[in-house]
C-alpha atoms as a PDB file:
ATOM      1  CA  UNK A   1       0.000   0.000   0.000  1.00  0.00           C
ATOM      2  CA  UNK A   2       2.817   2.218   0.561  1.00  0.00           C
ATOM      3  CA  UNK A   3       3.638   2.269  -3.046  1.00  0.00           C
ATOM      4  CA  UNK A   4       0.613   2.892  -3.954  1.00  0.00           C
ATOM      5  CA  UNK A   5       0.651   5.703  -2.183  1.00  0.00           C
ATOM      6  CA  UNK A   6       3.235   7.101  -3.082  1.00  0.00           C
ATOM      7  CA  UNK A   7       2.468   6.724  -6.982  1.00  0.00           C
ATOM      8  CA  UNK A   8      -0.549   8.290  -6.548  1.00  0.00           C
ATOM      9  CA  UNK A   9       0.421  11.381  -4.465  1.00  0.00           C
ATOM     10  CA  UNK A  10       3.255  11.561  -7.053  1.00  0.00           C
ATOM     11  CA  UNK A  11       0.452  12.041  -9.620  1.00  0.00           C
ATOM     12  CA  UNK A  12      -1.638  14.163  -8.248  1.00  0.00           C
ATOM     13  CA  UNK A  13       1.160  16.531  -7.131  1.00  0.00           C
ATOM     14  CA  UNK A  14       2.637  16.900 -10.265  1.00  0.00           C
ATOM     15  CA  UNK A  15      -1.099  17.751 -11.870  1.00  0.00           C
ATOM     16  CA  UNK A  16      -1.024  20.408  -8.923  1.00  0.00           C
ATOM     17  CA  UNK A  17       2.066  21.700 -10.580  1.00  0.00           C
ATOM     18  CA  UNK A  18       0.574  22.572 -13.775  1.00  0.00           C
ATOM     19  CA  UNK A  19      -2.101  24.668 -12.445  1.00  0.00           C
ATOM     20  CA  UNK A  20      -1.918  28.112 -13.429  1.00  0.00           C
ATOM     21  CA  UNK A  21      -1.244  30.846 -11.280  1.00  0.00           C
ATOM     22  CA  UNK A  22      -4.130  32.787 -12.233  1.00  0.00           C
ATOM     23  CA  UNK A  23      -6.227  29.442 -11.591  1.00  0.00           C
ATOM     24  CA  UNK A  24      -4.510  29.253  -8.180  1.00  0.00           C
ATOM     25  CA  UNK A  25      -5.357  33.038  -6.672  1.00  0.00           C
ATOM     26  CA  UNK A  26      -8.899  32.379  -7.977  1.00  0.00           C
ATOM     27  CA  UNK A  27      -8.955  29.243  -6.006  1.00  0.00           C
ATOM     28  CA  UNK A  28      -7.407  30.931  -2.732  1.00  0.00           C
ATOM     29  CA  UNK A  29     -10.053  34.286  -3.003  1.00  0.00           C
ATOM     30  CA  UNK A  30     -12.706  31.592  -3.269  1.00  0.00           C
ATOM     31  CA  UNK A  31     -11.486  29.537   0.107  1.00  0.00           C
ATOM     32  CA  UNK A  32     -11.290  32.557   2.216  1.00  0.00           C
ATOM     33  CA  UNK A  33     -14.665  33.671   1.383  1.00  0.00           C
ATOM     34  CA  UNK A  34     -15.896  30.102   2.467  1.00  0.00           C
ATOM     35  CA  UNK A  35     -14.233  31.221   5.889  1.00  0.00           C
ATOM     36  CA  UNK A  36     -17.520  32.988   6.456  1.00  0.00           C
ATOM     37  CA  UNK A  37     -19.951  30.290   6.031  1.00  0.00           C
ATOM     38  CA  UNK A  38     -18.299  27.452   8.409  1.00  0.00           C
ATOM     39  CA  UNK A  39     -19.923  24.141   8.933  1.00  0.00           C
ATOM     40  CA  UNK A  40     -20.024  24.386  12.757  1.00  0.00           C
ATOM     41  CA  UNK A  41     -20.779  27.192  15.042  1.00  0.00           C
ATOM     42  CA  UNK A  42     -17.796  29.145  15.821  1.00  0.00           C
ATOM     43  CA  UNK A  43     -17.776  32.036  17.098  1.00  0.00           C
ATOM     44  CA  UNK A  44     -15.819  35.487  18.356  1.00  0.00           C
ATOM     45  CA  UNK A  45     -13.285  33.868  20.994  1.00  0.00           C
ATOM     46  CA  UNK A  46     -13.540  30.201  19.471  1.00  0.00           C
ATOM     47  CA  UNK A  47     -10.210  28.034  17.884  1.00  0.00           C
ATOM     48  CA  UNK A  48     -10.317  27.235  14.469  1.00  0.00           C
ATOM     49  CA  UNK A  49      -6.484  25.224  13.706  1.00  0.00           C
ATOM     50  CA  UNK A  50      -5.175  25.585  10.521  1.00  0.00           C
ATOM     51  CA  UNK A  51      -1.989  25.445   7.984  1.00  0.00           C
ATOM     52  CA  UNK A  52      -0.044  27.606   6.093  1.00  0.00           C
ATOM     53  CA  UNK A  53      -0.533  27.079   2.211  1.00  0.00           C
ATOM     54  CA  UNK A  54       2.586  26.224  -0.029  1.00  0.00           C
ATOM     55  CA  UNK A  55       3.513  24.735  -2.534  1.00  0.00           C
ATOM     56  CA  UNK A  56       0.516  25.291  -5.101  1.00  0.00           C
ATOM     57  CA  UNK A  57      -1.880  23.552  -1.711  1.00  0.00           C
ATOM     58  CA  UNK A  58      -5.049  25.659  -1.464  1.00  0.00           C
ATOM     59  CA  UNK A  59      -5.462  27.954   0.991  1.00  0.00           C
ATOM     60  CA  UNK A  60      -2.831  30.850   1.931  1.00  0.00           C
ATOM     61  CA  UNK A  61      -2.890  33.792   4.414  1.00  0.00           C
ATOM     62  CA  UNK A  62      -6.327  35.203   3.209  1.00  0.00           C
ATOM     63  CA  UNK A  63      -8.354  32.128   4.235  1.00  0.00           C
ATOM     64  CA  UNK A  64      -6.624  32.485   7.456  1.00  0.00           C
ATOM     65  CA  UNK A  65      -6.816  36.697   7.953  1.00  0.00           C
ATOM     66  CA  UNK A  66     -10.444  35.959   7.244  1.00  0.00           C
ATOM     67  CA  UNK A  67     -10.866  33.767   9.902  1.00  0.00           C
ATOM     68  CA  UNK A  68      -9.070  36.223  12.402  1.00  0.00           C
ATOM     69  CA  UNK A  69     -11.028  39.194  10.980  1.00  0.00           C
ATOM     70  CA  UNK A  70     -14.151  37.165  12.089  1.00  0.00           C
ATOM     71  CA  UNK A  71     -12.375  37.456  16.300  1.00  0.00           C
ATOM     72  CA  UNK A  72     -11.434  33.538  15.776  1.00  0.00           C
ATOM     73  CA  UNK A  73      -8.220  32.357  17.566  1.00  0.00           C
ATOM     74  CA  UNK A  74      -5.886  30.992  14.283  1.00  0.00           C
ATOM     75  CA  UNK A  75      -3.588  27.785  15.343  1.00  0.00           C
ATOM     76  CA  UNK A  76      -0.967  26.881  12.930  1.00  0.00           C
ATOM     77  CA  UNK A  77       0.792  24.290  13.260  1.00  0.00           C
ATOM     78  CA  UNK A  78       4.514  24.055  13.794  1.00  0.00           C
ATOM     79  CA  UNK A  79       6.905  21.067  13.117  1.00  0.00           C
ATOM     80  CA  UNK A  80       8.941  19.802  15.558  1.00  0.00           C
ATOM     81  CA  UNK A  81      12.908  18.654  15.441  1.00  0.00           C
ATOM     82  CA  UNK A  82      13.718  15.084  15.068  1.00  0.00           C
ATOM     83  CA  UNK A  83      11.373  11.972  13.918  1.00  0.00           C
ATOM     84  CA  UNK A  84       7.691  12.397  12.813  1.00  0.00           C
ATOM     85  CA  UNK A  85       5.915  12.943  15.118  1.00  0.00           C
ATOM     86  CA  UNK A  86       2.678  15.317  17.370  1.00  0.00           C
ATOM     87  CA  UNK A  87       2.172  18.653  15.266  1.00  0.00           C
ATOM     88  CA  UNK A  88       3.469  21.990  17.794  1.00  0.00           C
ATOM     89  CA  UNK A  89       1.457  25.094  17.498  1.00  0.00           C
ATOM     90  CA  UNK A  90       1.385  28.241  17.680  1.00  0.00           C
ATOM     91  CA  UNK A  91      -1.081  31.281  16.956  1.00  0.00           C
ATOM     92  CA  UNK A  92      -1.430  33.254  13.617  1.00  0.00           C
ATOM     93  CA  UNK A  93      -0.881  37.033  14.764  1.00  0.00           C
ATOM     94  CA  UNK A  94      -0.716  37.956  10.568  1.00  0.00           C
ATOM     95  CA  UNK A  95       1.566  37.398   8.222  1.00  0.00           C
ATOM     96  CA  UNK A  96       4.586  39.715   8.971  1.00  0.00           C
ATOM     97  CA  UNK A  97       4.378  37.307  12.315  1.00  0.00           C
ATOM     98  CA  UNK A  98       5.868  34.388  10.343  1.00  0.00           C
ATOM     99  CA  UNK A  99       9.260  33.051  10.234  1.00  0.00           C
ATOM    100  CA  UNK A 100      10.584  29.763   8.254  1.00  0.00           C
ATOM    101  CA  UNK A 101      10.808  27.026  10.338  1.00  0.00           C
ATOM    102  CA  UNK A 102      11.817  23.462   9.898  1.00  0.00           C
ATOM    103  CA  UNK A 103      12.305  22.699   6.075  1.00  0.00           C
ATOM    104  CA  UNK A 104      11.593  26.611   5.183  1.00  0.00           C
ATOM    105  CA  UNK A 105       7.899  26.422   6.057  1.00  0.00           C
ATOM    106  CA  UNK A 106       6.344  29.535   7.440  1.00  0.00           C
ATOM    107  CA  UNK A 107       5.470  29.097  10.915  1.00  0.00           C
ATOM    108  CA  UNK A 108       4.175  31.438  13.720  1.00  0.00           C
ATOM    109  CA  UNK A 109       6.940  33.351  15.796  1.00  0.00           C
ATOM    110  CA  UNK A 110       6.854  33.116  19.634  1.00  0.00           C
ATOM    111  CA  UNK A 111       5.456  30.643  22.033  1.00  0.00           C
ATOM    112  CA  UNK A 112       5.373  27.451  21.194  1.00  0.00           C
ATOM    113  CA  UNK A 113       1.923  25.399  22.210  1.00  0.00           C
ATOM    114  CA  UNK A 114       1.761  21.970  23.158  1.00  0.00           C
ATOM    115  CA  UNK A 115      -0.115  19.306  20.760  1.00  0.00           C
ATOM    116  CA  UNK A 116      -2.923  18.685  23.113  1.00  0.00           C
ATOM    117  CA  UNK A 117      -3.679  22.356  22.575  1.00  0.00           C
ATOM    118  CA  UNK A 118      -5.464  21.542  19.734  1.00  0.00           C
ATOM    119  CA  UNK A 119      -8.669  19.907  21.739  1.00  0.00           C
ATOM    120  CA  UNK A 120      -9.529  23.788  22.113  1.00  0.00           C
ATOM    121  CA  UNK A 121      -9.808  23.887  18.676  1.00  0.00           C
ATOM    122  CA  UNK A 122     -13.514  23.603  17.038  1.00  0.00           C
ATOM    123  CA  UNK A 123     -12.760  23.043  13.119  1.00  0.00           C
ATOM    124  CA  UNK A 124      -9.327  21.654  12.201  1.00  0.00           C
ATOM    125  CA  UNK A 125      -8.860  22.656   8.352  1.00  0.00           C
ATOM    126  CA  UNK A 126      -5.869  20.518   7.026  1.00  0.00           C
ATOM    127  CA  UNK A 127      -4.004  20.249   3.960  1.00  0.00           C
ATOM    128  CA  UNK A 128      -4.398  17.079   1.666  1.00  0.00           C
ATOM    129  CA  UNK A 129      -3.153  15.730  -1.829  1.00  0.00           C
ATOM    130  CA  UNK A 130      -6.493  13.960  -2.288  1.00  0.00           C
ATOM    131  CA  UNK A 131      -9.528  13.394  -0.668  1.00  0.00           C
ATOM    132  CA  UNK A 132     -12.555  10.281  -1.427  1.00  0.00           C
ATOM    133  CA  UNK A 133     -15.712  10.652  -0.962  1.00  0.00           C
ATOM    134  CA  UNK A 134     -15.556   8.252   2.183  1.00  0.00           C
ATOM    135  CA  UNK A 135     -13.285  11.511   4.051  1.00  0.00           C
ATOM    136  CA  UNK A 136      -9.787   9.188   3.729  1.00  0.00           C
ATOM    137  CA  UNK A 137      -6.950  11.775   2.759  1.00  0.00           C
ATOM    138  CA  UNK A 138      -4.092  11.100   0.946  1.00  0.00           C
ATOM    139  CA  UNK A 139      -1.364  13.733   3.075  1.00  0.00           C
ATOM    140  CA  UNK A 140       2.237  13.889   2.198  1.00  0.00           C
ATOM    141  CA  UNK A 141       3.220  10.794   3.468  1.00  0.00           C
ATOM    142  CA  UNK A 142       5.001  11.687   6.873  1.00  0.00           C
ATOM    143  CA  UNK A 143       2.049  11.188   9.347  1.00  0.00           C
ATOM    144  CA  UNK A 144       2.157  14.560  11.270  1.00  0.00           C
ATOM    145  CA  UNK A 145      -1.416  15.065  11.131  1.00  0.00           C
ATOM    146  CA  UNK A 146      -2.691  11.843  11.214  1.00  0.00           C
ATOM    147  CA  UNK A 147      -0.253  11.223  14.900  1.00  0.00           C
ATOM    148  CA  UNK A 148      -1.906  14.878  15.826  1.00  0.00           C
ATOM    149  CA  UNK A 149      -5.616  14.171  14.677  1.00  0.00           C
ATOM    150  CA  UNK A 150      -6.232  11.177  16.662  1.00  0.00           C
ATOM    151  CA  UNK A 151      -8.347  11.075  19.016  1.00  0.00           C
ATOM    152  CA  UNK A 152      -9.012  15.160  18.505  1.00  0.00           C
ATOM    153  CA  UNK A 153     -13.234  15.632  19.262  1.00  0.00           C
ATOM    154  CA  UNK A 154     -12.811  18.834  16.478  1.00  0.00           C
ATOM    155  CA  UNK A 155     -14.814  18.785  13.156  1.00  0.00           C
ATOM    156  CA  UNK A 156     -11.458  17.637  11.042  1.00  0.00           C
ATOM    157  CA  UNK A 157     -11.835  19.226   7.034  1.00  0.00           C
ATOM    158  CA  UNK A 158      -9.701  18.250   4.405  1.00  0.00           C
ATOM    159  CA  UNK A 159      -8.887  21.447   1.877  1.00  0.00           C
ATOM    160  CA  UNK A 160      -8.436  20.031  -1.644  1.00  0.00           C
ATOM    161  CA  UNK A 161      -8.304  21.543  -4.987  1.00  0.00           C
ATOM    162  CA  UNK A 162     -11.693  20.952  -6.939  1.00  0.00           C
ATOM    163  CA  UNK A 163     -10.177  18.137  -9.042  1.00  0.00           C
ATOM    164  CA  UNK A 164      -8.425  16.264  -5.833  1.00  0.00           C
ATOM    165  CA  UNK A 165     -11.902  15.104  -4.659  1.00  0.00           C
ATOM    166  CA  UNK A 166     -11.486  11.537  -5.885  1.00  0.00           C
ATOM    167  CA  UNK A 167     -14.331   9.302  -6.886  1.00  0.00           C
ATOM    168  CA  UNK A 168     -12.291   6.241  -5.970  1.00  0.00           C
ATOM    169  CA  UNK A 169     -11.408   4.965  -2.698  1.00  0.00           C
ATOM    170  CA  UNK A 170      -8.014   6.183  -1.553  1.00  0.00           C
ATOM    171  CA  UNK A 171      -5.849   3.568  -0.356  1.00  0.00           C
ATOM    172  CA  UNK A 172      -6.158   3.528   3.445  1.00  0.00           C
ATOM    173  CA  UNK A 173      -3.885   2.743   6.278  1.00  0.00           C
ATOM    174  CA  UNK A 174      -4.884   1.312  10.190  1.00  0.00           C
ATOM    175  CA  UNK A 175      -3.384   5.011  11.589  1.00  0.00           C
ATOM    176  CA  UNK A 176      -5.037   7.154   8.988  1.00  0.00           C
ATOM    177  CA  UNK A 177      -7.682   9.535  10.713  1.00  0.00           C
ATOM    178  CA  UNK A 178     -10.471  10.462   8.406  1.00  0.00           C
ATOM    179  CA  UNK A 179     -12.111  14.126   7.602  1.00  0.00           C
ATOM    180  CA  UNK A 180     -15.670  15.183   8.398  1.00  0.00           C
ATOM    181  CA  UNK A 181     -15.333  17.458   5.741  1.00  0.00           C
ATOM    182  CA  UNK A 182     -14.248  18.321   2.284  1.00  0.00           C
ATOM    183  CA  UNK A 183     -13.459  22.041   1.704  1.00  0.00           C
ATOM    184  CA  UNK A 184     -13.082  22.746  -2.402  1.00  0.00           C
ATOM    185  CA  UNK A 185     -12.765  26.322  -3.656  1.00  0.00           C
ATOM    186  CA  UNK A 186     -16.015  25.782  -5.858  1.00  0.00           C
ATOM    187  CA  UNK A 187     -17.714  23.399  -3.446  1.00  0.00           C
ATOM    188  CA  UNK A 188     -17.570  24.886  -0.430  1.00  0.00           C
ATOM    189  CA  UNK A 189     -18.028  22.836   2.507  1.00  0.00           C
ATOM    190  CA  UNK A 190     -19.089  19.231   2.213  1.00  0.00           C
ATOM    191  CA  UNK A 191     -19.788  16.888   4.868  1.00  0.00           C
ATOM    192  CA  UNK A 192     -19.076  13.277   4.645  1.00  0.00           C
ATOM    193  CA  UNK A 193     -21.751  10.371   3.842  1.00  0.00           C
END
């Protein structure tokens, strides 16, 4: 299965490549004006996690300023020295805030929270290659979210690119923690089954 894996997310992220940059700020405009109609009731005050957009992945510092304009508390996640393992976070102050952290991903400057921090968190938005229709998602391959997602009683949404919703199932491992959610730029929010 771990081939498998692998050849797919190969795939996929080398159709990710292609897309266009015009394509690709259409696609992040679109996700942070979804940041106003979330699937759960979150409020002023409330934790909403998130990531940090790059390499072509959907999403980038709009969907997350819109969530912050809204009085949400923004965790990002930061990752740690050593082996894979529990996501670190910390909280998105804006983007002149960020600093590159391990292997040049942005991050949030100053304290750094604990992994269990995220059980404050209401919606967890993550990143994914692919998504199926059963809420499996195909990640990178290092198992930082799924070792952080487990167990987490948060409304978990996988943010996809329109044409990484897959109509096949994903292959699926014993560890891999599945989404509630599907957030596509033209979609919006879709809930699972």
């Amino acid at each position: 299965m771990t081939y498998q894996k692998a050849a797919l997310r190969t795939a996929l992220l080398a159709q990710r490549a292609q897309m266009s940059p015009f394509i690709l700020a259409q696609s992040i405009s679109e996700l942070a004006a979804w940041m106003y109609a979330l699937p759960v009731d979150i409020g002023a005050g409330d934790t909403v996690a998130a990531y940090l957009a790059t390499r072509r992945e959907p999403g980038g510092t709009a969907m997350l300023d819109a969530l912050a304009d809204q009085g949400i508390r923004v965790l990002l996640p930061i990752v740690p020295e050593g082996e894979p393992q529990r996501l670190q976070w910390g909280e998105y102050r804006g983007e002149h805030h960020l600093a590159d952290g391990r292997w040049n991903l942005r991050e949030p400057q100053g304290i750094r929270l604990d992994p269990d921090t995220l059980v404050q968190a209401k919606l967890i938005l993550v990143p994914a290659v692919a998504v199926d229709r059963r809420g499996v998602r195909l990640g990178r391959g290092a198992g930082y979210y799924d070792r952080t997602l487990a167990g987490m009683p948060a409304q978990i949404v996988a943010v996809v690119h329109d044409a990484e919703v897959v109509d096949h199932d994903l292959p699926e491992g014993k560890y891999d923690v599945p989404v509630q959610w599907i957030l596509t730029p033209s979609g919006g929010f879709t809930p699972i089954g």
